[in-house]
Structure formats: structure tokens, C-alpha cells
N, C-alpha and C. Protein backbone atom coordinates (compact mmCIF):
# COMPACT_ATOMS: atom_id res chain seq x y z
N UNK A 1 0.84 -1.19 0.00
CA UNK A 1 0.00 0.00 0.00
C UNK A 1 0.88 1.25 0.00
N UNK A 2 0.81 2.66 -0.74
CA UNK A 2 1.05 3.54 -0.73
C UNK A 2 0.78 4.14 0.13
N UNK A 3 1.86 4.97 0.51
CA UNK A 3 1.41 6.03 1.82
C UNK A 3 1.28 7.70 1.08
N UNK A 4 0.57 8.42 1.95
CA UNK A 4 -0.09 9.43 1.61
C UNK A 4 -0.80 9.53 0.67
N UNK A 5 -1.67 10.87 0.43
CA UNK A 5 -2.82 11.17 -0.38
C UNK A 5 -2.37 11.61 -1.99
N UNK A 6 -3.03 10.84 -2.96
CA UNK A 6 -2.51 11.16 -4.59
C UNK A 6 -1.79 12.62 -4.52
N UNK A 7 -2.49 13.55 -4.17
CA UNK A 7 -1.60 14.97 -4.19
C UNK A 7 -0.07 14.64 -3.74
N UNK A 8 0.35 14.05 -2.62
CA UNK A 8 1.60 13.91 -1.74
C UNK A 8 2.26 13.16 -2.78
N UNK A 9 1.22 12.23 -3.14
CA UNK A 9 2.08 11.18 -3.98
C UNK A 9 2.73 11.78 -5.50
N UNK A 10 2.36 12.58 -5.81
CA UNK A 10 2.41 13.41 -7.34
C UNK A 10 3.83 14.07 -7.04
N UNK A 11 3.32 14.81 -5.57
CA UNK A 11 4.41 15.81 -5.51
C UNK A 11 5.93 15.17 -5.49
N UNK A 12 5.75 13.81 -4.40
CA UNK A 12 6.97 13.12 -3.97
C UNK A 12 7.54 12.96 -5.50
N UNK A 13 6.64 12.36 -6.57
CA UNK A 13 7.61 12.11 -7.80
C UNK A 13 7.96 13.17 -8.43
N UNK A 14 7.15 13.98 -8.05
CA UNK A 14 8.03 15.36 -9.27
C UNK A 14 9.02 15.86 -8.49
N UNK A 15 9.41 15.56 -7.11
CA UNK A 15 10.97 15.82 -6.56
C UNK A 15 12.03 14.94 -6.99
N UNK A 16 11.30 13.77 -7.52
CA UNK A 16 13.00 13.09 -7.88
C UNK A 16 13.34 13.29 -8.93
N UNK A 17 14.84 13.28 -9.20
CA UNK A 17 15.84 13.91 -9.68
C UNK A 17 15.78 12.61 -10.80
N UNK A 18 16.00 13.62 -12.11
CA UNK A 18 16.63 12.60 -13.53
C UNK A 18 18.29 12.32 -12.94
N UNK A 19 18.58 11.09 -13.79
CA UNK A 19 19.72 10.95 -13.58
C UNK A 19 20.40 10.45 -14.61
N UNK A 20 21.53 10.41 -14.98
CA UNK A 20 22.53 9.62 -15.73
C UNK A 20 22.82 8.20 -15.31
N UNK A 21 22.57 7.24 -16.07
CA UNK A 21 23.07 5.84 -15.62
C UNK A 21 24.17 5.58 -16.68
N UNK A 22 25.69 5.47 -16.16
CA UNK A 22 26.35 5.24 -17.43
C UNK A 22 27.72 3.88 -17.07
N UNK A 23 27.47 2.76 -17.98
CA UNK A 23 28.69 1.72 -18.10
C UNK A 23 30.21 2.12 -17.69
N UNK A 24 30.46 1.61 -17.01
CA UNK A 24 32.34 1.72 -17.11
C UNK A 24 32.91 1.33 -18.01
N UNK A 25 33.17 0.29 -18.17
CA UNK A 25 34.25 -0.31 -19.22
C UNK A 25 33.68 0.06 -20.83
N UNK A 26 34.49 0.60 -21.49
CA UNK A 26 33.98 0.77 -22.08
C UNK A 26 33.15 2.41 -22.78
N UNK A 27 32.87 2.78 -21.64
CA UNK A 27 32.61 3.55 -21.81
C UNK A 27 33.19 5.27 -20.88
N UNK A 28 32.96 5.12 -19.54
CA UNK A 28 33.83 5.87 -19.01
C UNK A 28 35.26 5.38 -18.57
N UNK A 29 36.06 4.49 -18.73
CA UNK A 29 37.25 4.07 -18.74
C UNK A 29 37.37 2.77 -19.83
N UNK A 30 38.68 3.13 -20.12
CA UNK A 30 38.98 1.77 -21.28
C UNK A 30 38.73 0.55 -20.72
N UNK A 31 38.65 -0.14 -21.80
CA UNK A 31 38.33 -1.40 -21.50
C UNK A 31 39.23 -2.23 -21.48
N UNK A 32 39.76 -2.84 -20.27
CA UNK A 32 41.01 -3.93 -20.45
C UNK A 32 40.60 -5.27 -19.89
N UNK A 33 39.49 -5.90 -19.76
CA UNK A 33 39.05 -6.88 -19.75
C UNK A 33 39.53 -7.23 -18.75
N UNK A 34 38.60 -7.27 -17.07
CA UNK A 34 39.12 -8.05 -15.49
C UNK A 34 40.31 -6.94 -15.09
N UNK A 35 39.81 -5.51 -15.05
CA UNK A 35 41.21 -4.74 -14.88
C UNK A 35 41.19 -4.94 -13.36
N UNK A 36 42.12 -5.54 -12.83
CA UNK A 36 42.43 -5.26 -11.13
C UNK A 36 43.46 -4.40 -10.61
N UNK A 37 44.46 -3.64 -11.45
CA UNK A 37 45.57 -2.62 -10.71
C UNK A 37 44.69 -1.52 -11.13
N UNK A 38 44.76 -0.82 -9.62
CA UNK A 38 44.37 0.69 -10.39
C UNK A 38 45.36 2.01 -11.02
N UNK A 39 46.08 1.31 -11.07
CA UNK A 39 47.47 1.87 -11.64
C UNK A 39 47.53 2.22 -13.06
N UNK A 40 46.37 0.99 -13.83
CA UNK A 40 45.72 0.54 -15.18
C UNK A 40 45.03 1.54 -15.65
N UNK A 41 44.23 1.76 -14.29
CA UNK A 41 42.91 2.96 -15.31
C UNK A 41 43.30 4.17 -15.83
N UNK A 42 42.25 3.42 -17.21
CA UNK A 42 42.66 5.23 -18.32
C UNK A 42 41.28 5.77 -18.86
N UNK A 43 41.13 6.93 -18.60
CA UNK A 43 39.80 7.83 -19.00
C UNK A 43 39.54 7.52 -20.57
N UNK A 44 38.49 7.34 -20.68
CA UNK A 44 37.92 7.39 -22.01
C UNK A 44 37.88 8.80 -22.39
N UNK A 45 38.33 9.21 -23.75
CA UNK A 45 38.29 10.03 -24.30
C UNK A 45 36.82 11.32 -23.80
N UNK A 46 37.14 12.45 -23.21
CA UNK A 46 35.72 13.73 -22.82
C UNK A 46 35.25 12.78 -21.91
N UNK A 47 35.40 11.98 -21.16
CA UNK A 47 34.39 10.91 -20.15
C UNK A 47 34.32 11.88 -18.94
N UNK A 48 35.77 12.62 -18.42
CA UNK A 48 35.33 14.08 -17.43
C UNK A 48 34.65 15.15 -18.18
N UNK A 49 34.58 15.82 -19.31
CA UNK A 49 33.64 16.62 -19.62
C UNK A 49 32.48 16.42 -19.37
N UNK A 50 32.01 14.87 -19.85
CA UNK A 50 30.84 14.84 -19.82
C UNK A 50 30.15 14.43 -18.55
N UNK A 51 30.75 14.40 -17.47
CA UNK A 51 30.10 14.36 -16.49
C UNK A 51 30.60 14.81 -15.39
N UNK A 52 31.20 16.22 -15.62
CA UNK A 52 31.15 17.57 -15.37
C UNK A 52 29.49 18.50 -15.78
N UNK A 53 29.47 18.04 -16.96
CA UNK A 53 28.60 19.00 -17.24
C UNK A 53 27.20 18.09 -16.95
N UNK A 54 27.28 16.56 -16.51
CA UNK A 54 25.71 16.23 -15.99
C UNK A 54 25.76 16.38 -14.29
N UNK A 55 27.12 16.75 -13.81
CA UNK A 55 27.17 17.26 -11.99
C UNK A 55 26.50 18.92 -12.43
N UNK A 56 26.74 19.88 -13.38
CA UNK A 56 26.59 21.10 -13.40
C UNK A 56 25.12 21.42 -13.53
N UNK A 57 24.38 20.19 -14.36
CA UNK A 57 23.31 20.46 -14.86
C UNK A 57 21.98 19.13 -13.60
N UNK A 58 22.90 18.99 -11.84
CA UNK A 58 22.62 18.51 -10.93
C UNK A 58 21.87 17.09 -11.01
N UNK A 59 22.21 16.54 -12.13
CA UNK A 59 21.65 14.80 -12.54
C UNK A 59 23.30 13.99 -12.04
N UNK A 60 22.26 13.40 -10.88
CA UNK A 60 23.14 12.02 -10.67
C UNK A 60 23.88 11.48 -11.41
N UNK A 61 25.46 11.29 -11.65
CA UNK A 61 25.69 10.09 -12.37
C UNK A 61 25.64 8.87 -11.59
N UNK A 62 25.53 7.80 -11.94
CA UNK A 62 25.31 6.51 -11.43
C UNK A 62 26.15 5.50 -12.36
N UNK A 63 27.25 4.79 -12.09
CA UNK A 63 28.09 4.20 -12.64
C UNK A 63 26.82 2.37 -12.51
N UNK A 64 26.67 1.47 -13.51
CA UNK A 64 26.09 0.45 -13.47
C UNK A 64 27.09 -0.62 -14.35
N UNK A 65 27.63 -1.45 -13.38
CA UNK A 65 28.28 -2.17 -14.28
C UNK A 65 28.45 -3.98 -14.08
N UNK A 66 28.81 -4.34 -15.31
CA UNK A 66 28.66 -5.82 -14.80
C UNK A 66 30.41 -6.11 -14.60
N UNK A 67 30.40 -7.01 -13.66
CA UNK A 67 32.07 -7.48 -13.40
C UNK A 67 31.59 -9.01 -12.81
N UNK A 68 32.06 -9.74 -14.05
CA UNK A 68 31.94 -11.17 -14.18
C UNK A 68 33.31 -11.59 -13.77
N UNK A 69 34.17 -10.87 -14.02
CA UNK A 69 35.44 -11.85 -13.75
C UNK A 69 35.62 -11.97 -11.99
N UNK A 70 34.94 -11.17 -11.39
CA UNK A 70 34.66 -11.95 -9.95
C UNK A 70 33.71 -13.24 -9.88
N UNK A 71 32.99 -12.99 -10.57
CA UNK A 71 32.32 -14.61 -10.69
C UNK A 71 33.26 -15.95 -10.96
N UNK A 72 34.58 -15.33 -12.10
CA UNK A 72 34.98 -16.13 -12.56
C UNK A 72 36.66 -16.42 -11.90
N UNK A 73 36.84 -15.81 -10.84
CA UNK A 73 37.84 -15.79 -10.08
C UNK A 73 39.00 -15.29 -10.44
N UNK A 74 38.77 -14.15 -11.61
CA UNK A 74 40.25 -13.28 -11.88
C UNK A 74 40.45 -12.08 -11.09
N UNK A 75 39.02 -11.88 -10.52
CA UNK A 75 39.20 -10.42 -9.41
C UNK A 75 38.46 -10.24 -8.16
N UNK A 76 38.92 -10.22 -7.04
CA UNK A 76 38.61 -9.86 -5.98
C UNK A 76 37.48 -8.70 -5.94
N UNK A 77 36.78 -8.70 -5.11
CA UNK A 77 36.02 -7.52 -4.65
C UNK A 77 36.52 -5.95 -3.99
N UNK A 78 37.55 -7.25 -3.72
CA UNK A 78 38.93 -5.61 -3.08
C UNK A 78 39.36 -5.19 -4.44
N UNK A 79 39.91 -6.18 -5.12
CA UNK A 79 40.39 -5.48 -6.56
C UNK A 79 39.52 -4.81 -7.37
N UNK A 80 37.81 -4.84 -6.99
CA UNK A 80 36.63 -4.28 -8.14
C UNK A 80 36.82 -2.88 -6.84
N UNK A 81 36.86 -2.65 -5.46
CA UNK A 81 36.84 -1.71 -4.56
C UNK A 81 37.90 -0.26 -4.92
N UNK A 82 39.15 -0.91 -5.32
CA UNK A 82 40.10 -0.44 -5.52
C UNK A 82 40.01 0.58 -6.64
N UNK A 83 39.30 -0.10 -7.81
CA UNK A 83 39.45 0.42 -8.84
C UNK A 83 38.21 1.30 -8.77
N UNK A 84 37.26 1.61 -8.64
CA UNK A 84 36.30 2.10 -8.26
C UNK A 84 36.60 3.47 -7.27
N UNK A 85 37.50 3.06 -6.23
CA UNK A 85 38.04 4.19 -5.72
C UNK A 85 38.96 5.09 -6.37
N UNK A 86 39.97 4.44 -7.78
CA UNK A 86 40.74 4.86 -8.51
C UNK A 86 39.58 6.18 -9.47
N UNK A 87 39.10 5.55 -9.56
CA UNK A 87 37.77 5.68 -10.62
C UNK A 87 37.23 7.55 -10.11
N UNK A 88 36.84 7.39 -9.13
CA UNK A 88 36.36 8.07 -8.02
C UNK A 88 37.64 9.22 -8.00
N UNK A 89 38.75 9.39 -7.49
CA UNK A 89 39.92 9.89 -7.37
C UNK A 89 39.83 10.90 -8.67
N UNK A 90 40.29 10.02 -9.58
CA UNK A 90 40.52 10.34 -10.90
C UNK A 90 39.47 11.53 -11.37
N UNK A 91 38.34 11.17 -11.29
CA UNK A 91 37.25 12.19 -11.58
C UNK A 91 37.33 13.86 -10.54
N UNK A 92 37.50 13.11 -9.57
CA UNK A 92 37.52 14.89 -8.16
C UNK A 92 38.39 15.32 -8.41
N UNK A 93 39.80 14.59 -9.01
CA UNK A 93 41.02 15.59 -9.41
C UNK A 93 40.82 16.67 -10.52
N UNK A 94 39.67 16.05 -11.32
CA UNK A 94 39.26 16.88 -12.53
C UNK A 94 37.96 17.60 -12.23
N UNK A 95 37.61 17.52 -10.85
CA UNK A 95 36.47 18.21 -10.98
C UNK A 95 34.82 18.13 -11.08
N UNK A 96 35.53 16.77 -11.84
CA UNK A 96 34.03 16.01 -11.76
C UNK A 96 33.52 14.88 -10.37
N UNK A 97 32.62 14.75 -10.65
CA UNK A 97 32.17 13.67 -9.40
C UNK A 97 30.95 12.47 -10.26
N UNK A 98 31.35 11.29 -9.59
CA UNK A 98 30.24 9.88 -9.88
C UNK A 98 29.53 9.83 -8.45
N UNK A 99 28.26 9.78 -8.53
CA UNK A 99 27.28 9.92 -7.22
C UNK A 99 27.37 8.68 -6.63
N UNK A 100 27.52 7.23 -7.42
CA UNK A 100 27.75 6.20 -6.85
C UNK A 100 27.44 5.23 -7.96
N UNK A 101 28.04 3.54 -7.34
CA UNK A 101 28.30 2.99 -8.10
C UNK A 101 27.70 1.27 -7.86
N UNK A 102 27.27 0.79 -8.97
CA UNK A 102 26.82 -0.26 -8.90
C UNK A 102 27.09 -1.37 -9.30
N UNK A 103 27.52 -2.94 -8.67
CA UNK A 103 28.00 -3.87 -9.84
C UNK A 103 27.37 -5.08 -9.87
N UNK A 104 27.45 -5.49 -10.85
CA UNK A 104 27.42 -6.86 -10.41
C UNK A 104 28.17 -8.20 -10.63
N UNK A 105 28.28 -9.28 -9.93
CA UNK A 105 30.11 -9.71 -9.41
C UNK A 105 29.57 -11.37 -10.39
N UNK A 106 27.91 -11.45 -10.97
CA UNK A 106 27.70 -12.57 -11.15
C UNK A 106 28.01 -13.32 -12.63
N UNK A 107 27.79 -14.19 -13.00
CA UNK A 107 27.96 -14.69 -14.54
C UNK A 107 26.95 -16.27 -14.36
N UNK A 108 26.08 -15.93 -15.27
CA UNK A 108 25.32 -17.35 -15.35
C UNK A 108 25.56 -18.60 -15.52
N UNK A 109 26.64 -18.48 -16.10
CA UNK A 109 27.22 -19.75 -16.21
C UNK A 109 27.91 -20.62 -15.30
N UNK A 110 28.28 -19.94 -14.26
CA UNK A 110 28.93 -20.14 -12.92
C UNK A 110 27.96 -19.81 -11.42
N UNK A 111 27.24 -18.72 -11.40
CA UNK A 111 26.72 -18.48 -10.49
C UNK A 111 24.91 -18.78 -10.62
N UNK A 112 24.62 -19.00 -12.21
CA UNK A 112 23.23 -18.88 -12.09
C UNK A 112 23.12 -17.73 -12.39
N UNK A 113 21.56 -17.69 -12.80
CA UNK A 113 20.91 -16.35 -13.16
C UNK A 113 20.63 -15.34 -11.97
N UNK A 114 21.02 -14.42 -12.43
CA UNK A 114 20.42 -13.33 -11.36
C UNK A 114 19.55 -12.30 -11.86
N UNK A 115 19.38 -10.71 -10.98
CA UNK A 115 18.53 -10.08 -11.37
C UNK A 115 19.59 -8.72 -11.27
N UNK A 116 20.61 -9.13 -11.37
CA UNK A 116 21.33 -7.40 -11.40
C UNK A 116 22.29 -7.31 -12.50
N UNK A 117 22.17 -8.26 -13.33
CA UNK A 117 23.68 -8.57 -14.39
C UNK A 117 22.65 -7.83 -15.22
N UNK A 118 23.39 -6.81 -15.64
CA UNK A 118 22.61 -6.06 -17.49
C UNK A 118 22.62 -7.37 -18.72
N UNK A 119 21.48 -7.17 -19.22
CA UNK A 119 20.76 -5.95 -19.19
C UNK A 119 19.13 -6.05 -18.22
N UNK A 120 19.59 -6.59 -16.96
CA UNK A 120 18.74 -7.27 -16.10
C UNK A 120 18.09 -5.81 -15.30
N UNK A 121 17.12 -5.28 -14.77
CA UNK A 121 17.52 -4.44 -14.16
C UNK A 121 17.73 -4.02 -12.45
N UNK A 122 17.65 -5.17 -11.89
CA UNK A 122 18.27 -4.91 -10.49
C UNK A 122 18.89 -3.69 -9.83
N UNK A 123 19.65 -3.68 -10.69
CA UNK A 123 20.56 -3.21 -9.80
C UNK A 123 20.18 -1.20 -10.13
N UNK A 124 19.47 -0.77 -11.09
CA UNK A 124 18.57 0.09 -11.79
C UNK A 124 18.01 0.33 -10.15
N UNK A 125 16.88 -0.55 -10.52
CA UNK A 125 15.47 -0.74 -9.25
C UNK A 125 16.53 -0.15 -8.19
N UNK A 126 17.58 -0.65 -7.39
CA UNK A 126 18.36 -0.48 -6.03
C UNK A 126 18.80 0.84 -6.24
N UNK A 127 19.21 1.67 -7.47
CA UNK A 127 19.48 3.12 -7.57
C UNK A 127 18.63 4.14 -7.13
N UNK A 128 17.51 3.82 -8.07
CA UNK A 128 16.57 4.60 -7.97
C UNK A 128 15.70 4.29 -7.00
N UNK A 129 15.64 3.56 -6.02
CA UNK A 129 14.96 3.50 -4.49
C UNK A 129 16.31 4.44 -3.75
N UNK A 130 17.25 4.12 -3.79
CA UNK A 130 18.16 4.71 -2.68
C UNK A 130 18.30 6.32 -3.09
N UNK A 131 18.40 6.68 -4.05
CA UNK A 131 18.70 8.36 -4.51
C UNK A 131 17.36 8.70 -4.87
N UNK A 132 16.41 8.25 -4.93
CA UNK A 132 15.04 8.83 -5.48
C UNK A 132 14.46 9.42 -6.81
N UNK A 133 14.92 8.76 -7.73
CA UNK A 133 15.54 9.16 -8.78
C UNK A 133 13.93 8.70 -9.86
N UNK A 134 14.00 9.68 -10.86
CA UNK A 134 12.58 9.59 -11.59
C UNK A 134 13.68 9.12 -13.35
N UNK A 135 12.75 7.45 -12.97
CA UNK A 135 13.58 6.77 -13.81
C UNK A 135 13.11 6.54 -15.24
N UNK A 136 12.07 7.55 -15.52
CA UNK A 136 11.40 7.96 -17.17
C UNK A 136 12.21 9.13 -17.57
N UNK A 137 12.85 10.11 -16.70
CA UNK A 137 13.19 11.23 -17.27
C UNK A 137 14.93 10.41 -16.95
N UNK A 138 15.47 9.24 -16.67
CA UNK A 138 16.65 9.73 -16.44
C UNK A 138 17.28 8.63 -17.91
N UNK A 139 18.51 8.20 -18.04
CA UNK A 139 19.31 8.64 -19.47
C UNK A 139 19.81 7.58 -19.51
N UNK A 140 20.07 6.32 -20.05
CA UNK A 140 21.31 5.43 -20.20
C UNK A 140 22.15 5.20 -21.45
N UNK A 141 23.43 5.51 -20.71
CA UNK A 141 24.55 5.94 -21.50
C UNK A 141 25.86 4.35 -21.51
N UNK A 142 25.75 3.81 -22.91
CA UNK A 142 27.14 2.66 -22.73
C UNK A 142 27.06 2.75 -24.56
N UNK A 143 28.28 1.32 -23.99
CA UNK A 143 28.93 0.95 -25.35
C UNK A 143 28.43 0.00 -26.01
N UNK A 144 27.52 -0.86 -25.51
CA UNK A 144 26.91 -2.29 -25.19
C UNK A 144 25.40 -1.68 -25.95
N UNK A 145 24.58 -2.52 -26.33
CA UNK A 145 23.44 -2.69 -26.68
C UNK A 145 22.78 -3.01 -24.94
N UNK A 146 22.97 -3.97 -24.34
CA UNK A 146 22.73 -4.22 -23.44
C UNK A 146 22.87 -3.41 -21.98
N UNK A 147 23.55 -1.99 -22.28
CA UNK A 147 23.64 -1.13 -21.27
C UNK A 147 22.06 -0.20 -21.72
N UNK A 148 22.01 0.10 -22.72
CA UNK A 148 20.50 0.93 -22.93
C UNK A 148 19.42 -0.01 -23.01
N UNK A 149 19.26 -1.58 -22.92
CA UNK A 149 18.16 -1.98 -22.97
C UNK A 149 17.31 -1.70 -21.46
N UNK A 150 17.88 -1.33 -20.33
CA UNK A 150 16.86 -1.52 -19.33
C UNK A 150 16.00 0.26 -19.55
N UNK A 151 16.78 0.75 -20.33
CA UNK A 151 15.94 2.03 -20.97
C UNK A 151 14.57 1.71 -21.21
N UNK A 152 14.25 0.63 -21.56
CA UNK A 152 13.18 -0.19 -22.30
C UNK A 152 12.29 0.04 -21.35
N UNK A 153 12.14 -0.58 -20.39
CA UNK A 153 11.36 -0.46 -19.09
C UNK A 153 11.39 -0.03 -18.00
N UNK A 154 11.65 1.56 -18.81
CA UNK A 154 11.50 2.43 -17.87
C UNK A 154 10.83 3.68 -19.14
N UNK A 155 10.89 3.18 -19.96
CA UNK A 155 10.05 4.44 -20.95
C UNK A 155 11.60 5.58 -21.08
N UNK A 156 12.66 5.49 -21.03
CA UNK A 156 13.27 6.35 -20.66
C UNK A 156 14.50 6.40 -22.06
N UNK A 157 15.11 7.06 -22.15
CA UNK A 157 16.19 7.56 -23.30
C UNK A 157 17.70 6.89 -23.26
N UNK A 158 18.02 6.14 -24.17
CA UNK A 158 19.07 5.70 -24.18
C UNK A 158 19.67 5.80 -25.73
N UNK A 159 21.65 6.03 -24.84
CA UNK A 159 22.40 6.41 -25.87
C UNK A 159 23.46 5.21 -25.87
N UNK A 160 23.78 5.13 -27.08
CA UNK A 160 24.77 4.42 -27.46
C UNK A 160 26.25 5.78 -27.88
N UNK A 161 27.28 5.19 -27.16
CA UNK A 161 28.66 5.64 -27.61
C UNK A 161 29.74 4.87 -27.91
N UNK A 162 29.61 4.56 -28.92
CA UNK A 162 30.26 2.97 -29.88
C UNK A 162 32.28 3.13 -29.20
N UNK A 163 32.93 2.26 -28.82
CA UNK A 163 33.90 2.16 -28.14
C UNK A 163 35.03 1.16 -29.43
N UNK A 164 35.56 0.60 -29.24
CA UNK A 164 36.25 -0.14 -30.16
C UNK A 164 35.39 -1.89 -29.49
N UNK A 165 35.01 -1.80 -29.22
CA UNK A 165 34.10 -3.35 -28.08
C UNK A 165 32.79 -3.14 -28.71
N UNK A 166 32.39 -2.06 -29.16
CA UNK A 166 31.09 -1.97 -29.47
C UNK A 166 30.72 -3.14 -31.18
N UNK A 167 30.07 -3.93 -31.20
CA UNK A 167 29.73 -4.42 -32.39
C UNK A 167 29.02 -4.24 -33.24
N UNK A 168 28.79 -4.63 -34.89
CA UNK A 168 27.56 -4.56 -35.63
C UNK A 168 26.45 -4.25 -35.04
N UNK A 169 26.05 -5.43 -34.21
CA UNK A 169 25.02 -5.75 -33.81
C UNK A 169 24.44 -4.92 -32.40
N UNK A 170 25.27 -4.41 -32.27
CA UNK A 170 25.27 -3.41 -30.93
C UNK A 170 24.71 -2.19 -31.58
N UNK A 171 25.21 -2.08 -32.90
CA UNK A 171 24.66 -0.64 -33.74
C UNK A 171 23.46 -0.90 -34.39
N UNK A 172 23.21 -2.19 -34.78
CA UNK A 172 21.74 -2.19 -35.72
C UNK A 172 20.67 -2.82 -34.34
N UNK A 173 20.98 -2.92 -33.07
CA UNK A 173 20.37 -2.83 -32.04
C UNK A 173 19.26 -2.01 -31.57
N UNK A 174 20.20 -1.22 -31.46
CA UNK A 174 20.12 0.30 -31.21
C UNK A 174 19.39 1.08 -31.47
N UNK A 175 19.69 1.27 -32.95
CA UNK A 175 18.86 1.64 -33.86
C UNK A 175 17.49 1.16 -34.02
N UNK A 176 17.33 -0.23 -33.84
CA UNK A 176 16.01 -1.31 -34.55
C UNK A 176 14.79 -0.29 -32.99
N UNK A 177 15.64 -0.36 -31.83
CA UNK A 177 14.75 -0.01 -30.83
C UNK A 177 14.59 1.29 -30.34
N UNK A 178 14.96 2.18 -31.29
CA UNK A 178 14.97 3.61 -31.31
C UNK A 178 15.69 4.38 -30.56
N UNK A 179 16.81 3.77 -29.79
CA UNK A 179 17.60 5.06 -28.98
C UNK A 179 18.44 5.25 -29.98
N UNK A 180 19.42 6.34 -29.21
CA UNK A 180 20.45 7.35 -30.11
C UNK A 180 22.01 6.98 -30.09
N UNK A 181 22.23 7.43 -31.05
CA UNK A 181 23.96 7.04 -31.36
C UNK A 181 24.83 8.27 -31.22
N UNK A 182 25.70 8.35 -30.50
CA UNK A 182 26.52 9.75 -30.07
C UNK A 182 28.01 9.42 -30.44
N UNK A 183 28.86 10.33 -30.78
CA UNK A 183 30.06 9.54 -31.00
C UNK A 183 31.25 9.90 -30.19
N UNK A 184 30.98 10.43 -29.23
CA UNK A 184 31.46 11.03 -27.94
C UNK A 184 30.68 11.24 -26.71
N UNK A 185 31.20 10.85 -25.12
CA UNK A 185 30.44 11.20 -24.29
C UNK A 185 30.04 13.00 -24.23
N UNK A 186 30.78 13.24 -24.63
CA UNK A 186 30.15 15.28 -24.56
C UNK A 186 29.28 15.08 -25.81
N UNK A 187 29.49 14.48 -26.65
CA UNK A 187 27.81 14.91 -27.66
C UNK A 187 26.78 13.82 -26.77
N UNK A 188 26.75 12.95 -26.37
CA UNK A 188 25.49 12.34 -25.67
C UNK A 188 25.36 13.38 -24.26
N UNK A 189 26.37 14.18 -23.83
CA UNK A 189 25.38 14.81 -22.95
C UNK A 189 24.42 16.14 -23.26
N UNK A 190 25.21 16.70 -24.33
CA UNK A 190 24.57 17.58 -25.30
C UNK A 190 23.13 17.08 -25.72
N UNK A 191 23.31 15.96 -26.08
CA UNK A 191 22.24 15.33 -26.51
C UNK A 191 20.57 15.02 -25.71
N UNK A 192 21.60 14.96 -24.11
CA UNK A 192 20.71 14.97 -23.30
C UNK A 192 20.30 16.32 -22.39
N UNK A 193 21.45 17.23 -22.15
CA UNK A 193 21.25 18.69 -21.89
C UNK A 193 20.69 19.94 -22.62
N UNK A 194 21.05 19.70 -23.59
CA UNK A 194 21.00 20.99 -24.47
C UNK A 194 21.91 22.24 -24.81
N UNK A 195 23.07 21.47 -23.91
CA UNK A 195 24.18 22.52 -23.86
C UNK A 195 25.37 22.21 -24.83
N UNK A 196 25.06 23.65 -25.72
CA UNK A 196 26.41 23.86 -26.59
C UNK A 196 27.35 23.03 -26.89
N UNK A 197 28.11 22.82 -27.59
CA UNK A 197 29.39 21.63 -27.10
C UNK A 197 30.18 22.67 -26.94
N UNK A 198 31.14 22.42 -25.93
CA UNK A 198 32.64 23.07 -25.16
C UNK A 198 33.70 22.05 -25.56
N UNK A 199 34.94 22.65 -25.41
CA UNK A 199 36.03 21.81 -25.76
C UNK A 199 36.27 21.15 -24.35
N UNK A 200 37.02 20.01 -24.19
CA UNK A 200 37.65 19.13 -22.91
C UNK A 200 38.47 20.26 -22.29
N UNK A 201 38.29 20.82 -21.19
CA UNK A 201 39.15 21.31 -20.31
C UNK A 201 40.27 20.65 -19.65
């Protein structure tokens, strides 16, 4: 049962905040397949511009990512902690900030099916209960076909930003189900802001 009266209830949703949901690998850091040194991580090309300018324009980013190779015993949870904190670091030195971060450690083939591995949306649902987040107006941003499908059911906007990992089939995906193709994270936030493009500071 819902608490309070339809009015309360209207209002509570028009306070939550759109947000950015966007892939790691891939998309805000390269992709090196089970990275465990954080010594490793390297920014994807504008990946601080562009979320500089979704902290400026006060939308959550929300990092959602899958990390199977803990399922599969190439990385520790300290080693997914680590890098995540690298992750984190890396961004406040530039200015930018990630609001928080989500993973999931499973692989079906080893652990069974779950409900938080993308393009599942678990781990979505656990965001947007904890930050309050209005998940029709907010954005999903990867390299993957499977990072914008939980866009699907949520009525909500998803971008593709094709990576060197990104495939054919990731592009005629995409396309077949109507989200957008950006070819940089600063044009998908453009895309989603409305703001000008600026050069990488």
C-alpha cells in the first residue's frame, strides 16, 4: 500500500531527480578486460567533460556495471573496490564527481541467473529506491546494446557511444529499438542537456 494522499504522492515524484546511468568499461574508462591494478585505469576520451557538465546540470551520475570476472575468479572484490576508488579519485582531481556505483560480481554460467547482471535491471530498481531518482526522465549511456536496454522499461532515453568493443550488432540494435547514437560522451550529454558543445578542459 502507498502512503499518503494522490496529491503527496504526485508531488513526492516530481521531486525526484533525472539521472545519468552510465557503463564503465567501455565507456567511461577503457576497456582492459578483469582490470584489477588501479594503476591501469585510463579515461575514455571527454568521459570528465561529460560528467562535469551532468554534476553542473545537478543529474546524478550513477556508474552500473557488470564485473563477471569476480564470478569467474580473476578479481577480488577488493580489486573491483580499488578500482572504483581509482575511478572516483581520478574524476575529483578533474572536478568532476560519480554519485555512486553499482556492480554486479555474477555470470550465469557459474553463479546462475540473477537479477542485477545487465541488461537485467536490479541493480537500476536499487538506484533509484536509494537516490530517489525519476527513472522515465533519467538517461542510459554505454557501449553495449545491453547497457541501454533496461531504458526499455522504464520508458526512458538511451544512448549508445560505440567504443572499439562496441559491435555490428550493438549498432543495428540500437537503432532497430529507437535510442540514439553519439560519438562522444560530450555529444550524448549535449544530446541529453542541451548545452552547446565546449572543448575538454
Amino acid at each position: 500500500m502507498t502512503d499518503g494522499t494522490p496529491a503527496q504522492q504526485r508531488t513526492s515524484a516530481a521531486l525526484r531527480r533525472r539521472a545519468v546511468f552510465l557503463d564503465r568499461d567501455g565507456t567511461l574508462i577503457v576497456d582492459q578486460h578483469y582490470l584489477m591494478d588501479p594503476d591501469l585505469v585510463e579515461m575514455m576520451p571527454q568521459a570528465t567533460n561529460a560528467v562535469r557538465r551532468f554534476n553542473y546540470a545537478l543529474m546524478p551520475v550513477i556508474i552500473v556495471t557488470n564485473q563477471s570476472g569476480i564470478a569467474r575468479g580473476l578479481l577480488s572484490e577488493s580489486d573491483y573496490r580499488a578500482i572504483r576508488d581509482r575511478i572516483d579519485d581520478l574524476f575529483e582531481e578533474r572536478s568532476a564527481f560519480i554519485d555512486d556505483h553499482y556492480h554486479c560480481p555474477h555470470h550465469p554460467d557459474i553463479t546462475g541467473p540473477c537479477e542485477c547482471r545487465k541488461p537485467e535491471i536490479g541493480l537500476f530498481e536499487q538506484a533509484i529506491v536509494e537516490h530517489q531518482l525519476d527513472a522515465e526522465g533519467s538517461v542510459f549511456i554505454g557501449d553495449k546494446f545491453r547497457d541501454l536496454l533496461p531504458a526499455k522499461s522504464y520508458g526512458a532515453q538511451g544512448i549508445l557511444v560505440p567504443s572499439p568493443e562496441t559491435s555490428r550488432e550493438d549498432v543495428e540494435q540500437t537503432l532497430a529499438a529507437g535510442f540514439e547514437i553519439a560519438s562522444s560522451l560530450t555529444e550524448a550529454a549535449v544530446m541529453v542537456l542541451g548545452i552547446p558543445h565546449a572543448p575538454e578542459v
